[in-house]
C-alpha atoms as a PDB file:
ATOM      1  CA  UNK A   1      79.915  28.132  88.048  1.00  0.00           C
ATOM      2  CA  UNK A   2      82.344  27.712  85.246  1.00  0.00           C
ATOM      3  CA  UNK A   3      81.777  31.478  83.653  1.00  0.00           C
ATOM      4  CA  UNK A   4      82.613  32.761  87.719  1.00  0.00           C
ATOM      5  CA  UNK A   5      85.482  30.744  88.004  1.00  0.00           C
ATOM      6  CA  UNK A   6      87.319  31.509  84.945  1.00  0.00           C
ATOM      7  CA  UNK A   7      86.250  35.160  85.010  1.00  0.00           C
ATOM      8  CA  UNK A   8      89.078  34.998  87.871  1.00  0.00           C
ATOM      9  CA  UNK A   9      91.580  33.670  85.880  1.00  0.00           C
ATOM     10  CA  UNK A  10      92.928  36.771  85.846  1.00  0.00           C
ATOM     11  CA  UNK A  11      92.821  38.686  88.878  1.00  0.00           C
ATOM     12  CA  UNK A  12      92.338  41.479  90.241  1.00  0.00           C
ATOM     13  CA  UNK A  13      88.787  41.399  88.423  1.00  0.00           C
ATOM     14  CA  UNK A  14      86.726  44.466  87.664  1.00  0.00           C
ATOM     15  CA  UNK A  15      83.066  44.488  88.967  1.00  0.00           C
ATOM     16  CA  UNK A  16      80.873  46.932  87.870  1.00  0.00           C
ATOM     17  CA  UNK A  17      77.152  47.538  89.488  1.00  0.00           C
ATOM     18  CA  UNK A  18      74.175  48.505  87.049  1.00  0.00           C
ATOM     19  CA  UNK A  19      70.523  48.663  87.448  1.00  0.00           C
ATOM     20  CA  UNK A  20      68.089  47.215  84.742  1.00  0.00           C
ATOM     21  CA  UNK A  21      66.098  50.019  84.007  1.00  0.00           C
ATOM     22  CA  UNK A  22      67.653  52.873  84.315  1.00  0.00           C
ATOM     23  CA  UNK A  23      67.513  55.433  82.796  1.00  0.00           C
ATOM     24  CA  UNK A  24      65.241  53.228  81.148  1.00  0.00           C
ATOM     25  CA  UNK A  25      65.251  49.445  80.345  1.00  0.00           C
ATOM     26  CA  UNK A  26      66.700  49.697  76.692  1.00  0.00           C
ATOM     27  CA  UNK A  27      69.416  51.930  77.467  1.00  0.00           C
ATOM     28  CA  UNK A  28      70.418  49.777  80.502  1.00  0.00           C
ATOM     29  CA  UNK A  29      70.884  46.787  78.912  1.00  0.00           C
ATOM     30  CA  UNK A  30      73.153  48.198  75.910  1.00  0.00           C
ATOM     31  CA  UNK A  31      75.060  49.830  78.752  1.00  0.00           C
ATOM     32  CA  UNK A  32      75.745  46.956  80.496  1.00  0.00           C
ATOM     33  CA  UNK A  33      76.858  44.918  77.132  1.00  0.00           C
ATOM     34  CA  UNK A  34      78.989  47.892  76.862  1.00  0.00           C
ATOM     35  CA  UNK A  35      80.910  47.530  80.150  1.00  0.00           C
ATOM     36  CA  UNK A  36      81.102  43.677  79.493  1.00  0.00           C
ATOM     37  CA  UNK A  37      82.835  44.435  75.908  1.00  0.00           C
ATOM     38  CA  UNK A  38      84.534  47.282  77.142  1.00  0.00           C
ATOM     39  CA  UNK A  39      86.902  45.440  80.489  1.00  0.00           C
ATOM     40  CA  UNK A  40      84.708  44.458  82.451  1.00  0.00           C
ATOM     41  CA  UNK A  41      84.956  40.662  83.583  1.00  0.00           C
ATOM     42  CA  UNK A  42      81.853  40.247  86.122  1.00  0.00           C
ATOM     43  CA  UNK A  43      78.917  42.381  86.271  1.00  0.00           C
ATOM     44  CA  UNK A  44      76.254  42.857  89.226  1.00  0.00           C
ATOM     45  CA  UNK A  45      73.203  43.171  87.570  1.00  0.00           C
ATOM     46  CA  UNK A  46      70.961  45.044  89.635  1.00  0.00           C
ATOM     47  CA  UNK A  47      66.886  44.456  90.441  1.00  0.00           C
ATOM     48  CA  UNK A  48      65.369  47.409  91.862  1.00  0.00           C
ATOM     49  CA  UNK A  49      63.684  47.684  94.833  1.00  0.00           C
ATOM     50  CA  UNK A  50      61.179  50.393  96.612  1.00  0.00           C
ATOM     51  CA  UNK A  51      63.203  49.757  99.674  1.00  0.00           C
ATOM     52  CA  UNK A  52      66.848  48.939  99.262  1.00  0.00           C
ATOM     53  CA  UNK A  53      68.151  49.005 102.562  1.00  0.00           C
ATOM     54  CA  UNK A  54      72.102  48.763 101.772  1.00  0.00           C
ATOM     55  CA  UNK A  55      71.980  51.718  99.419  1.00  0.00           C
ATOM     56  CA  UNK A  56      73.237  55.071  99.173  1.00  0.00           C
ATOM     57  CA  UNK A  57      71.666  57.771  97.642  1.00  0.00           C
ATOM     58  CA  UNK A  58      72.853  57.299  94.033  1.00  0.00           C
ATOM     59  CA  UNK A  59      71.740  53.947  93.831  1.00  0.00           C
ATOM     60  CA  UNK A  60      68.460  54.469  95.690  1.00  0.00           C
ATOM     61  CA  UNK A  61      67.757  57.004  93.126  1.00  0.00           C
ATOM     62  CA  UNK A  62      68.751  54.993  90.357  1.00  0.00           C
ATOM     63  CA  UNK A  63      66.167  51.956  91.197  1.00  0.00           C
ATOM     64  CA  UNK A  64      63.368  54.492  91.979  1.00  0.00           C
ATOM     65  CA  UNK A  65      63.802  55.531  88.277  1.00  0.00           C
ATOM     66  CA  UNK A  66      63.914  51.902  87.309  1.00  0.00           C
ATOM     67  CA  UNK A  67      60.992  51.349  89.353  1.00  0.00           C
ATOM     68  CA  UNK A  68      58.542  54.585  88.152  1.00  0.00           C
ATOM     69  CA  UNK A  69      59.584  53.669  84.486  1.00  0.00           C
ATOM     70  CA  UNK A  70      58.503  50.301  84.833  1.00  0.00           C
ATOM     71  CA  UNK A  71      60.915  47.690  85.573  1.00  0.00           C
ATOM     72  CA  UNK A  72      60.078  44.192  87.084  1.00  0.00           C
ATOM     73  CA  UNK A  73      61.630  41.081  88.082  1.00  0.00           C
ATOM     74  CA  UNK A  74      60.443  39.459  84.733  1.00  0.00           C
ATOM     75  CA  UNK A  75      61.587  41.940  83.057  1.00  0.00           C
ATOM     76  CA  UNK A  76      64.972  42.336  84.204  1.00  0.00           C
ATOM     77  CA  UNK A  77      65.366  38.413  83.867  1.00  0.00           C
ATOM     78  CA  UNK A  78      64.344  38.977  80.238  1.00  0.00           C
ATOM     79  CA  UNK A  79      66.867  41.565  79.825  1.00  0.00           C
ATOM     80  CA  UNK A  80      69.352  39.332  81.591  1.00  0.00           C
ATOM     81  CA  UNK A  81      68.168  36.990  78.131  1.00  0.00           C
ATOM     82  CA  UNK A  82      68.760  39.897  75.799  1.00  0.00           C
ATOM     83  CA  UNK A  83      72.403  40.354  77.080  1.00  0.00           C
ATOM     84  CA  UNK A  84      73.407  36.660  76.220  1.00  0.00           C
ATOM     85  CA  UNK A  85      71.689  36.648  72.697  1.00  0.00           C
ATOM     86  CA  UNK A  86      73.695  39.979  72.047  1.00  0.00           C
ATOM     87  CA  UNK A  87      76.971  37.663  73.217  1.00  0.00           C
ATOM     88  CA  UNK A  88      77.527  38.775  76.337  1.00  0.00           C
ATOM     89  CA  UNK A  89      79.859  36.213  77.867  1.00  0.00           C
ATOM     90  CA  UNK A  90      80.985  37.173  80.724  1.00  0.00           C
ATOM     91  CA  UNK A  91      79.213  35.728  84.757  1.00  0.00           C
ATOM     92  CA  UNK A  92      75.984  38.555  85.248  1.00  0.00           C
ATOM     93  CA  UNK A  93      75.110  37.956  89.214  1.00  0.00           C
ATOM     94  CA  UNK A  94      71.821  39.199  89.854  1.00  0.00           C
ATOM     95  CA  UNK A  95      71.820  41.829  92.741  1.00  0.00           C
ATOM     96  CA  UNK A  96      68.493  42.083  94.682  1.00  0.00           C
ATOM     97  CA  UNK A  97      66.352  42.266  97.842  1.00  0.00           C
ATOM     98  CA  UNK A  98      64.669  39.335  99.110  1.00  0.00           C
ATOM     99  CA  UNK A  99      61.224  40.708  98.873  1.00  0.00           C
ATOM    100  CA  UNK A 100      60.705  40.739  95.242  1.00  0.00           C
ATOM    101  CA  UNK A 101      62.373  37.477  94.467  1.00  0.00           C
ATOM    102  CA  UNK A 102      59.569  35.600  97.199  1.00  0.00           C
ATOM    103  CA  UNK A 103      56.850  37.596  95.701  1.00  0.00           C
ATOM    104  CA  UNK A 104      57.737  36.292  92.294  1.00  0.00           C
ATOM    105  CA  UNK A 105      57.684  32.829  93.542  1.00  0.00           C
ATOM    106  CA  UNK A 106      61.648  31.773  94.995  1.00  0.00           C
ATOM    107  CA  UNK A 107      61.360  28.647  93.377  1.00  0.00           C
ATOM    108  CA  UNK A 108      60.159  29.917  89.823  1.00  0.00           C
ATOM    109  CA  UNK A 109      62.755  32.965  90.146  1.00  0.00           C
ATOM    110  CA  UNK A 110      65.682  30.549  90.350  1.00  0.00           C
ATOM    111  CA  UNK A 111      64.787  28.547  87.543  1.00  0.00           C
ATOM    112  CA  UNK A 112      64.147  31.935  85.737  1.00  0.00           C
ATOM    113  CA  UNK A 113      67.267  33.409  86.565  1.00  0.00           C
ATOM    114  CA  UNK A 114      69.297  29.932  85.629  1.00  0.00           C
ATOM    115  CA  UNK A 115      67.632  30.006  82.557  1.00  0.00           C
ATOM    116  CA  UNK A 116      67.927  33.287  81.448  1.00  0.00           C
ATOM    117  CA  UNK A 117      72.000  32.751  81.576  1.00  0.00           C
ATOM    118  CA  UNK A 118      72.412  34.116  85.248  1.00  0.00           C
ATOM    119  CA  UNK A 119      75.891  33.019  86.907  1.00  0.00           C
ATOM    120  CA  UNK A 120      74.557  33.696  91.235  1.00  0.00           C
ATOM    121  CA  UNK A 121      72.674  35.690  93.096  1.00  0.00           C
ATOM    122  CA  UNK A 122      73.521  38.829  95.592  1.00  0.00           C
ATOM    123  CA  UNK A 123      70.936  39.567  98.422  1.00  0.00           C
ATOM    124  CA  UNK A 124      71.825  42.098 100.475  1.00  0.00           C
ATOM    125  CA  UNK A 125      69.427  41.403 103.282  1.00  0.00           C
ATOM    126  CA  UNK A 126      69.593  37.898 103.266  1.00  0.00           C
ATOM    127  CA  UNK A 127      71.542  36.554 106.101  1.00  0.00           C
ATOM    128  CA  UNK A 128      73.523  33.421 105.909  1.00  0.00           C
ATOM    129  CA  UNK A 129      71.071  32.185 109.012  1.00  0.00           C
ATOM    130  CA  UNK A 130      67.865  32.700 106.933  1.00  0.00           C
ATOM    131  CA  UNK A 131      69.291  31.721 103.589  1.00  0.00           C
ATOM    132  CA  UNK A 132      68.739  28.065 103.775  1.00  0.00           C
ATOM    133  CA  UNK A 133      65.687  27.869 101.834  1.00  0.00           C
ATOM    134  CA  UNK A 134      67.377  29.858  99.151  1.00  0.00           C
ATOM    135  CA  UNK A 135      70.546  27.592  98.990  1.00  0.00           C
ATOM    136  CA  UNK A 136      68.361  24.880  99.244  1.00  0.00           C
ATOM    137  CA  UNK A 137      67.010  25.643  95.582  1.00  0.00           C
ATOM    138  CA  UNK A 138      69.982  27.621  93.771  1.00  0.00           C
ATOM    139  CA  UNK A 139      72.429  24.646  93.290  1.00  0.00           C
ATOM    140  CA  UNK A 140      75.476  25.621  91.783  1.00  0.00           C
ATOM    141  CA  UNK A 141      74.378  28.497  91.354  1.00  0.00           C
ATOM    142  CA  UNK A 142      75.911  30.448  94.667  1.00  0.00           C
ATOM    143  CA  UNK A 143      74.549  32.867  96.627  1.00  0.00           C
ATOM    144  CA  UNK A 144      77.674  35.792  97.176  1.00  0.00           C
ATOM    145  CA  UNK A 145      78.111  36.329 100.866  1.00  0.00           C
ATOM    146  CA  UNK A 146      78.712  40.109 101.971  1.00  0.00           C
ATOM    147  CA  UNK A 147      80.842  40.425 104.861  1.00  0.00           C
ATOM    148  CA  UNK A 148      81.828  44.074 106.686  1.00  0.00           C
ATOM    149  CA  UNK A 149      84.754  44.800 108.680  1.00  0.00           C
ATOM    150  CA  UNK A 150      82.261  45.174 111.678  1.00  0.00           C
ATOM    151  CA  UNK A 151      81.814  41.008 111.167  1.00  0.00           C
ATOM    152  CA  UNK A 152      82.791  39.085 114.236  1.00  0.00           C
ATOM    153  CA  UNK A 153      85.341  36.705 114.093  1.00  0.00           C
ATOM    154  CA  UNK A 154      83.093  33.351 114.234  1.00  0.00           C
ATOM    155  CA  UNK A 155      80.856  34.875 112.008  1.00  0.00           C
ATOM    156  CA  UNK A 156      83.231  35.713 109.286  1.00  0.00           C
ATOM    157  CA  UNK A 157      84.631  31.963 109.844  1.00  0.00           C
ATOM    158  CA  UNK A 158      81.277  30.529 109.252  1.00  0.00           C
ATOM    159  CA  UNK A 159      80.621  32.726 105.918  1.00  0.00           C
ATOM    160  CA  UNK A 160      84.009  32.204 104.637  1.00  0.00           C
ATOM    161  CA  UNK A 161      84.098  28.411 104.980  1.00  0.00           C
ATOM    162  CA  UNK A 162      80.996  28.105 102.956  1.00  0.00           C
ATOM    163  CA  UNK A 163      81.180  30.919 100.608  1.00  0.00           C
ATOM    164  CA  UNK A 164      80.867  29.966  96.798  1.00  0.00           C
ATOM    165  CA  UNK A 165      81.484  32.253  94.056  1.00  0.00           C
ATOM    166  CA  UNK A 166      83.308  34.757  95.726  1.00  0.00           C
ATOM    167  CA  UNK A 167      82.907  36.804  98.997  1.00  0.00           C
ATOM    168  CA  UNK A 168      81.865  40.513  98.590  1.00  0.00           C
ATOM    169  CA  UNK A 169      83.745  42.343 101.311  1.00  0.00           C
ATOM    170  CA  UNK A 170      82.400  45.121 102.323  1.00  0.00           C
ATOM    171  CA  UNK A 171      85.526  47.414 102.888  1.00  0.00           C
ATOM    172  CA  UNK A 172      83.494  50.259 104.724  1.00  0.00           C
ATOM    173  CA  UNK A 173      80.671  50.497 107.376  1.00  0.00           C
ATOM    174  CA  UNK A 174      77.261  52.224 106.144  1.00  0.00           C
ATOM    175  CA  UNK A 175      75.568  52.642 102.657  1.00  0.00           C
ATOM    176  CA  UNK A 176      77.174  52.422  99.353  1.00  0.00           C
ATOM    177  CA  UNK A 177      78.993  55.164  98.157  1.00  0.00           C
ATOM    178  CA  UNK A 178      82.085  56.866  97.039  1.00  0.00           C
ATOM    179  CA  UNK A 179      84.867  57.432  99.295  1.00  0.00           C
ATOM    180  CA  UNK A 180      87.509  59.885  99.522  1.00  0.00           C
ATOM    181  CA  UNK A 181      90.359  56.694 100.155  1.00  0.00           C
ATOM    182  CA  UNK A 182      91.029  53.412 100.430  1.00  0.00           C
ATOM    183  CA  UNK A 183      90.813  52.167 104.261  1.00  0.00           C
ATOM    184  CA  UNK A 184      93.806  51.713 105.626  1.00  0.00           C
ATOM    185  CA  UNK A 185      92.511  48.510 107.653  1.00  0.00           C
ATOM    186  CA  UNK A 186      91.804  46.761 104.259  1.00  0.00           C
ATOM    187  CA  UNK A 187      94.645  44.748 104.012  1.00  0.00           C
ATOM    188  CA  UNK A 188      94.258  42.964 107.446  1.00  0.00           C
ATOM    189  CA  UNK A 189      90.373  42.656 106.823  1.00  0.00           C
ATOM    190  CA  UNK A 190      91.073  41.042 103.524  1.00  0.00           C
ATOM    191  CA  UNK A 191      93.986  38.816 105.384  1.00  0.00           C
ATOM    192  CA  UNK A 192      91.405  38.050 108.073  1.00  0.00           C
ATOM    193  CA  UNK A 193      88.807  36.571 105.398  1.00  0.00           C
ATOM    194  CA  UNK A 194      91.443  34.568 103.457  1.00  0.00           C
ATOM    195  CA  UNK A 195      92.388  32.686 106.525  1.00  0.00           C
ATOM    196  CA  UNK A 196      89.427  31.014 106.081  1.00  0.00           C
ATOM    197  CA  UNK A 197      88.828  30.246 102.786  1.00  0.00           C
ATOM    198  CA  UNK A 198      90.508  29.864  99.652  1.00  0.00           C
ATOM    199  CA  UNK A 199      87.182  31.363  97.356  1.00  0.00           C
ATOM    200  CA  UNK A 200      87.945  35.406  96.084  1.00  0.00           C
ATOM    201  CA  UNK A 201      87.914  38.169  97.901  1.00  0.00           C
ATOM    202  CA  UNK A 202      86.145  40.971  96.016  1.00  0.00           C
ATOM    203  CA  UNK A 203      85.590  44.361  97.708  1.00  0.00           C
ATOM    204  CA  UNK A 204      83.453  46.728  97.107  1.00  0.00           C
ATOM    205  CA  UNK A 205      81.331  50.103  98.761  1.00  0.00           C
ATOM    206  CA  UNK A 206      83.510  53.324  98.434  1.00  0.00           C
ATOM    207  CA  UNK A 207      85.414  52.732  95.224  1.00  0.00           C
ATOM    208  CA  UNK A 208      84.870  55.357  92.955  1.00  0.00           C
ATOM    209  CA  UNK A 209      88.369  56.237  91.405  1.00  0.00           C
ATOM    210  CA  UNK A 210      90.162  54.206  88.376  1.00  0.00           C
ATOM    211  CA  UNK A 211      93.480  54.864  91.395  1.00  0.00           C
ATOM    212  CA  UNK A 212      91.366  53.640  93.775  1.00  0.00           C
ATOM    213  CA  UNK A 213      90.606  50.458  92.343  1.00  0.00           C
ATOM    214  CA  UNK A 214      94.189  50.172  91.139  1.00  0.00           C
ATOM    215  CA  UNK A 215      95.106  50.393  94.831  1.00  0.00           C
ATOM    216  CA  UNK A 216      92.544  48.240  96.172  1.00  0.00           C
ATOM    217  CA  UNK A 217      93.395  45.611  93.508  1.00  0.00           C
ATOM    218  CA  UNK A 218      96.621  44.862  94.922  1.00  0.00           C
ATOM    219  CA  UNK A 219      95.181  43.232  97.532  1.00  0.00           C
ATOM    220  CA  UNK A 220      91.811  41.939  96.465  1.00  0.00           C
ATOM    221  CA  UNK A 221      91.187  39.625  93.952  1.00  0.00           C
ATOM    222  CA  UNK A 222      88.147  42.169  92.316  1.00  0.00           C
ATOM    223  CA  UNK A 223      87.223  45.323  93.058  1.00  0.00           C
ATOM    224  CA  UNK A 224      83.300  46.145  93.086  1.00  0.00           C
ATOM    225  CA  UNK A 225      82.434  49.658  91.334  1.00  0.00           C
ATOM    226  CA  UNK A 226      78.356  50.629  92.466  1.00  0.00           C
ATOM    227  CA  UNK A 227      77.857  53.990  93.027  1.00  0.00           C
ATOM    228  CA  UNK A 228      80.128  55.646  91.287  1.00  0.00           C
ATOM    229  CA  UNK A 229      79.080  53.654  87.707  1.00  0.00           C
ATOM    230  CA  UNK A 230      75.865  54.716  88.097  1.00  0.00           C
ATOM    231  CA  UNK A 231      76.338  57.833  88.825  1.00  0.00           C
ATOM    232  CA  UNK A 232      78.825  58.958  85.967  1.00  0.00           C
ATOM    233  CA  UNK A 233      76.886  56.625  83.713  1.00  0.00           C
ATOM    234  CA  UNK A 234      73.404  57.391  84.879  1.00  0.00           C
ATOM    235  CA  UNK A 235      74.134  61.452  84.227  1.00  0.00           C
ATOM    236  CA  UNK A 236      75.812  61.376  81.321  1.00  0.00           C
ATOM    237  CA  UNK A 237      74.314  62.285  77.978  1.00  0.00           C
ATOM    238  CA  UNK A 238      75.512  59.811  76.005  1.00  0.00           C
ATOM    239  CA  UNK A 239      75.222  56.277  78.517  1.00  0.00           C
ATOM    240  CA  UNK A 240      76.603  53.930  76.186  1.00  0.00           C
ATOM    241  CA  UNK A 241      79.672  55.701  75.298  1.00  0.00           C
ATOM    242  CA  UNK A 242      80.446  56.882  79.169  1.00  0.00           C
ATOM    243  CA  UNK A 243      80.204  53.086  79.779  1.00  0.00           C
ATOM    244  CA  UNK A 244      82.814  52.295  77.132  1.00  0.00           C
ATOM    245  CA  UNK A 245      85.269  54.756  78.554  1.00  0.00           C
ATOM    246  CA  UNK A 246      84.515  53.874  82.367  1.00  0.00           C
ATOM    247  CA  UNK A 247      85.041  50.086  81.849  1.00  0.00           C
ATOM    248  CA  UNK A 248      87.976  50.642  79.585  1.00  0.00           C
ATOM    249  CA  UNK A 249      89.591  53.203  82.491  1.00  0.00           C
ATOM    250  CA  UNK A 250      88.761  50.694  85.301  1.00  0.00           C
ATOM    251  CA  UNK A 251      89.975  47.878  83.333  1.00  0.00           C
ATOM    252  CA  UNK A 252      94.017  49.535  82.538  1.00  0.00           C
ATOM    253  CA  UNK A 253      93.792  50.677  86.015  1.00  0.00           C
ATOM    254  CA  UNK A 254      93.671  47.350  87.522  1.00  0.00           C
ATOM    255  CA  UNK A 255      96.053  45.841  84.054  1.00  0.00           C
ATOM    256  CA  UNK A 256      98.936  47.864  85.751  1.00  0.00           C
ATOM    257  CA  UNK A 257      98.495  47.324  89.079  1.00  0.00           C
ATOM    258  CA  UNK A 258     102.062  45.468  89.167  1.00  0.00           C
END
């Protein structure tokens, strides 16, 4: 918890998304060292999954690579190794679907993840309802709530007053995926969340502009970047470097948000 809590020291926070894998597994873990070295002060490390239900197309496509080149839940929890020998410092929060993480054994997957220097977990389609089996096992290590603007009052009240880490507010109804703007509703949302609860509020889906993020980052405490990061990194020819230059843009965007 200590890496997550100081990575907000300085807020607003940028949050890239990348999938281990993709384009293949060597290539995604030097681009994801080179977003952490590059501005980036949290990264959701994503596990791929044949059916991942909160997707959009560029991140569906993404995994599918990741998936027909290989990639596992071991081996994605090795890479998640590889990134803290290299010196990777900053929190990596596995994001994944429940499915693989129970077929790998939940139990043995937590301890994994701990041990390969893992800061929490995201699971899209775990409900808070179903999740106690999960929490039961994870610790300190948190399990990131999502909530969406179409959240009910109560229910919003009963993820926010338990919510570790940080809550992932989902600013926009649907898939992931770029935007064209910023939601003009996303400063009451965010208002409505913080009445209950004094964790971050990080939001994410629809981001895909450095003035985007800038905007949404005077208001949130982090702004989440999925879709477009693996897009512009994903079809570039030269990964490593395009992840260098996106983290670096993200990260001056949200330094002058004053």
């Amino acid at each position: 918890m200590y890496r997550l809590e100081s990575a907000f020291q300085n807020k607003p926070i940028f949050m890239p998304y990348f999938p281990l894998g993709y384009p293949d597994l060597e290539i995604s873990i030097d681009v994801i060292e080179a977003l952490a070295q590059n501005g980036a002060d949290l990264i959701e490390v994503g596990l791929s999954f044949s059916d991942p239900l909160a997707d959009g197309p560029v991140i569906q496509q993404a995994t599918q690579v990741a998936l027909e080149k290989g990639i596992t839940v071991k081996k994605s929890l090795e890479a998640v190794k590889e990134l803290r020998k290299r010196g990777v410092t900053i929190p990596l929060i596995l994001m994944g679907y429940y499915n693989p993480m129970l077929a790998y054994g939940l139990e043995k997957f937590i301890h994994d993840a701990r041990e390969a220097g893992a800061d929490g977990f995201i699971v899209p389609d775990l409900p808070l309802e179903e999740a106690e089996e999960f929490q039961s096992i994870n610790g300190d290590m948190p399990l990131i709530q999502m909530l969406a603007p179409t959240s009910p009052d109560e229910r919003m009240e009963a993820i926010a007053r338990t919510a570790k880490g940080f809550i992932y507010l989902v600013s926009v109804t649907g898939v992931t995926g770029e935007r064209r703007e910023v939601s003009n509703d996303l400063g009451d949302l965010i208002s409505r969340v913080r009445a209950h609860t004094s964790v971050p509020v990080c939001v994410g889906f629809g981001i895909g502009t450095p003035e985007q993020a800038k905007q949404v980052g005077q208001l949130a405490d982090g702004v989440i970047v999925g879709s477009a990061c693996v897009k512009m990194i994903g079809g570039s020819q030269k990964p490593v470097e395009t992840a260098k230059q996106f983290a670096a843009e993200f990260r001056s965007a949200l330094s002058n948000h004053g």
